[in-house]
C-alpha atoms as a PDB file:
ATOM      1  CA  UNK A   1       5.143 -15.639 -24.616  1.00  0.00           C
ATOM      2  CA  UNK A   2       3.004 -15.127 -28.139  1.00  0.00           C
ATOM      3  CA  UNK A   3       1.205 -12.113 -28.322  1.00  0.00           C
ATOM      4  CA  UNK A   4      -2.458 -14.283 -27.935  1.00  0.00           C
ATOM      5  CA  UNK A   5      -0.833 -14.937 -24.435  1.00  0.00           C
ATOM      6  CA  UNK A   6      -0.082 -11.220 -23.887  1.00  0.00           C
ATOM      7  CA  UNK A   7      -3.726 -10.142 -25.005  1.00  0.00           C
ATOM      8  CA  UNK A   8      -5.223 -12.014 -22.223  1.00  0.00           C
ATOM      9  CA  UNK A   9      -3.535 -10.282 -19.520  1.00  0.00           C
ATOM     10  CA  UNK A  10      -5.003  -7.319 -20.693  1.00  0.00           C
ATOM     11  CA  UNK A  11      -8.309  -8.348 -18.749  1.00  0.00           C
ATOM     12  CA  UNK A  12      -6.052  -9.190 -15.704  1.00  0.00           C
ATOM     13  CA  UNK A  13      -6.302  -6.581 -12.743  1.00  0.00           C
ATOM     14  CA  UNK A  14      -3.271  -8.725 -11.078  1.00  0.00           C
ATOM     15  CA  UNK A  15      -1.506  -8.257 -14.116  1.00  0.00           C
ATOM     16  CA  UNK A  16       1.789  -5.575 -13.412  1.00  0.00           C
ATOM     17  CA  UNK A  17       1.167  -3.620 -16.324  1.00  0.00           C
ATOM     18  CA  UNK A  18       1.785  -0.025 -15.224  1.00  0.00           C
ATOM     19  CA  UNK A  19       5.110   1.023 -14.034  1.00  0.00           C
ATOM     20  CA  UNK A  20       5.263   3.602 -11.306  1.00  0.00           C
ATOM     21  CA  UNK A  21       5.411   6.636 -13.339  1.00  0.00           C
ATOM     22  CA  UNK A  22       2.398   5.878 -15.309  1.00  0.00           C
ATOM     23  CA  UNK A  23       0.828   4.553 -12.171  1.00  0.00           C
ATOM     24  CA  UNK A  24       1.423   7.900 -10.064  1.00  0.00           C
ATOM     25  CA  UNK A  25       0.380   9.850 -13.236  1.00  0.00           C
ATOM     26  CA  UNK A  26      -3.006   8.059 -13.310  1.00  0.00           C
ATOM     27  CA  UNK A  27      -3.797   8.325  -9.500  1.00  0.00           C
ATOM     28  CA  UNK A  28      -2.855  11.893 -10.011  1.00  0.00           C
ATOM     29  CA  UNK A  29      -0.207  11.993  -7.803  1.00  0.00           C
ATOM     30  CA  UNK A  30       3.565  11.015  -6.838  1.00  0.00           C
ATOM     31  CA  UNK A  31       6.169   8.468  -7.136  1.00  0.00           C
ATOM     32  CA  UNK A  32       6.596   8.967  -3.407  1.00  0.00           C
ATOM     33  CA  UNK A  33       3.003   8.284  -2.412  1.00  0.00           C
ATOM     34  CA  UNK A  34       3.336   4.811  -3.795  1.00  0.00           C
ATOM     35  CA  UNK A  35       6.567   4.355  -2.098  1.00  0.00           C
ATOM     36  CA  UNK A  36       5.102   5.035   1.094  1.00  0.00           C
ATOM     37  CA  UNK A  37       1.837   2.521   0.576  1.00  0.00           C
ATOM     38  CA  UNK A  38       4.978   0.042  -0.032  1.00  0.00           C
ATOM     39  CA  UNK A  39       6.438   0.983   3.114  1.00  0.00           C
ATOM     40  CA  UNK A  40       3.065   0.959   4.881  1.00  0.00           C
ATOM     41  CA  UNK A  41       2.861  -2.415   3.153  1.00  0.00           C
ATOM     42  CA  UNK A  42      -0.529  -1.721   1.931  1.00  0.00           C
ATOM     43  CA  UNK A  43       0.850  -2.633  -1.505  1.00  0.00           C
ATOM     44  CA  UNK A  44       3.771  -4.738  -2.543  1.00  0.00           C
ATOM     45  CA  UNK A  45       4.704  -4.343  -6.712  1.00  0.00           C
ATOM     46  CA  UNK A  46       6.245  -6.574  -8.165  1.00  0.00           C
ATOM     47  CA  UNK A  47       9.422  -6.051  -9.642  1.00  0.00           C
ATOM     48  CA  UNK A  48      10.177  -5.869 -13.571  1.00  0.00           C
ATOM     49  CA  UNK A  49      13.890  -7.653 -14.240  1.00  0.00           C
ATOM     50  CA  UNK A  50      15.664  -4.568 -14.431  1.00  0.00           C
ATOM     51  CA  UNK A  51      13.935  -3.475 -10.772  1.00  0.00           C
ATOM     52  CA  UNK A  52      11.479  -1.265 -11.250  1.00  0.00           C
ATOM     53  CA  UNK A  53       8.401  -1.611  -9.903  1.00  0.00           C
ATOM     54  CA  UNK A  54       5.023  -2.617 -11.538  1.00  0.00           C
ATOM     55  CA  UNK A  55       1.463  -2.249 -10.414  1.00  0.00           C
ATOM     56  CA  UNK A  56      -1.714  -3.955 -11.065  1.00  0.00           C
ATOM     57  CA  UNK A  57      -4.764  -2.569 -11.597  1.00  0.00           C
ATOM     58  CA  UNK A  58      -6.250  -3.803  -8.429  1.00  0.00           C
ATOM     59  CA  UNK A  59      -3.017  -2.340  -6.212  1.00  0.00           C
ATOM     60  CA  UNK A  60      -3.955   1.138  -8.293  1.00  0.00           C
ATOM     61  CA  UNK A  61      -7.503   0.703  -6.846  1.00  0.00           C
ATOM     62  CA  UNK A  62      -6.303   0.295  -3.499  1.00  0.00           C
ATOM     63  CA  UNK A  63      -3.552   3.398  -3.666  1.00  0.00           C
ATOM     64  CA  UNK A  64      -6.462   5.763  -5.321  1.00  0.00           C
ATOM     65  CA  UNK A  65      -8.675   4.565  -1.898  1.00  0.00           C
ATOM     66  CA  UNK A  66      -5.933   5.788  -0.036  1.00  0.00           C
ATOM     67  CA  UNK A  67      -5.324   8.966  -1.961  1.00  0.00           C
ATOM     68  CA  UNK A  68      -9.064   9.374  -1.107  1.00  0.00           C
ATOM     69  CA  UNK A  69      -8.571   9.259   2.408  1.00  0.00           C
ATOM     70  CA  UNK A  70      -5.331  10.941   2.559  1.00  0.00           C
ATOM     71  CA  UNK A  71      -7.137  13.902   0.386  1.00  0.00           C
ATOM     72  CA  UNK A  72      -9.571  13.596   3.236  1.00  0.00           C
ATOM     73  CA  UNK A  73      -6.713  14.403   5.652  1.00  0.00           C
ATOM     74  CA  UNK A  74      -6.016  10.791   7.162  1.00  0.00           C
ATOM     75  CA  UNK A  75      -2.332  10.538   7.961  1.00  0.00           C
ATOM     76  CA  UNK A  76      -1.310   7.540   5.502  1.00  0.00           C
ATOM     77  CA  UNK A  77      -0.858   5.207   8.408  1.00  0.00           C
ATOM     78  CA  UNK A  78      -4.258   5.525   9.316  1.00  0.00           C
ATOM     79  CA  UNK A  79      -5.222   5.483   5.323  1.00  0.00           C
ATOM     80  CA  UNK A  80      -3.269   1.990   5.211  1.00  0.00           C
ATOM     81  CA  UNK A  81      -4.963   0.740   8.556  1.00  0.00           C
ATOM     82  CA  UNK A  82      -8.601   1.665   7.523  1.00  0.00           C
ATOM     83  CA  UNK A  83      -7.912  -0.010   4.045  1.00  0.00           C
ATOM     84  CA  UNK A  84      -7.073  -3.199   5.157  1.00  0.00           C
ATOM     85  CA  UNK A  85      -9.811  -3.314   7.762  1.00  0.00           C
ATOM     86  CA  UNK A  86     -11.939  -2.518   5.345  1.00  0.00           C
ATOM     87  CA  UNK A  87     -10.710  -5.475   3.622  1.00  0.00           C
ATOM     88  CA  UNK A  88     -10.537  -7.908   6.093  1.00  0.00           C
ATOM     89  CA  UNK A  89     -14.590  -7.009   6.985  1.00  0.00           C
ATOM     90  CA  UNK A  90     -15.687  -7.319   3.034  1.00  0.00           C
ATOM     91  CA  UNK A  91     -13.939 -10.441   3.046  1.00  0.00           C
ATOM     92  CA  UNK A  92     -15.462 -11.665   6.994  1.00  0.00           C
ATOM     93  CA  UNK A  93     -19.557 -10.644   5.231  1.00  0.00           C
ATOM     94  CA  UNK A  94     -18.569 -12.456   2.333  1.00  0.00           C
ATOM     95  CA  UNK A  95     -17.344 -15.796   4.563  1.00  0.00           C
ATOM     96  CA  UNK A  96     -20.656 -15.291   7.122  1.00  0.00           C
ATOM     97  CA  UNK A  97     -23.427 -15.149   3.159  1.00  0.00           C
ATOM     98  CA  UNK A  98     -21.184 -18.648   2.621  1.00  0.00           C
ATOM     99  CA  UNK A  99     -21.887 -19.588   5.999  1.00  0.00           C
ATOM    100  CA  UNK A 100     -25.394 -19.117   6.140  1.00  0.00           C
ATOM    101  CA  UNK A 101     -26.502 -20.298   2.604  1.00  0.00           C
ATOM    102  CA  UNK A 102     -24.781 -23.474   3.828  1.00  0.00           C
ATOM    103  CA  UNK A 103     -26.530 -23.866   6.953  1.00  0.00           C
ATOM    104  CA  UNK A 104     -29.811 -22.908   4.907  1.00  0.00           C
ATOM    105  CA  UNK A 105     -29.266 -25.297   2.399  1.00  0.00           C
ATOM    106  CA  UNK A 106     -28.547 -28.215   5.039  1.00  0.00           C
ATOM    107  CA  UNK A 107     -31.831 -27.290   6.993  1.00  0.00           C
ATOM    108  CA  UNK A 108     -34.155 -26.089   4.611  1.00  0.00           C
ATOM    109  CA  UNK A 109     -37.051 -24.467   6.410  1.00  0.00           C
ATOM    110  CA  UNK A 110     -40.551 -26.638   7.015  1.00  0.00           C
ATOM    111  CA  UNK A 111     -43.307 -26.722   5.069  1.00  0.00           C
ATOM    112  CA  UNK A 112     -46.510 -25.391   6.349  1.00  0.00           C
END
């Protein structure tokens, strides 16, 4: 890899840049937390060659939603649950706009 291939990762937010210390220190909070969104299998790192694990910024965006909740005093379980629901309904809207600008498109309304 040359270092003009390294410089545009740095705009990549699947990119695992930030090892689990520095991740846990810029969530403000522990290496355990992560662990447990792993287990909950909210997030999955990947691993770096020697093992460790590496986060992206989008899986630190999902852990500090869940350190929101869990601040909130949702049991991480639920945290994990509500995240992914949350998910799966941005993701349903965003499928129904496609759905109907199609279906607009394809019957355009009459002219008066």
């Amino acid at each position: 890899m040359t270092a003009d291939d390294s410089y545009g990762r740095l705009d990549d937010d699947d990119y695992p840049a930030y090892t689990m210390g520095r991740a846990a220190e810029m969530l403000g909070t522990t290496p355990a937390f992560l662990r447990a969104l792993g287990e909950h299998r909210l997030i999955t790192p990947l691993r770096s060659e020697g093992g460790h694990r590496r986060y992206s910024r989008y899986q630190l965006r999902i852990a500090a939603r869940a350190r929101e909740l869990v601040d909130q005093g949702t049991p991480i379980e639920a945290a994990c649950r509500i995240i992914v629901l949350e998910d799966q309904l941005e993701e349903a809207q965003r499928i129904n706009a496609e759905y109907r600008r199609a279906a607009q498109e394809a019957d355009p309304p009459a002219a008066a």
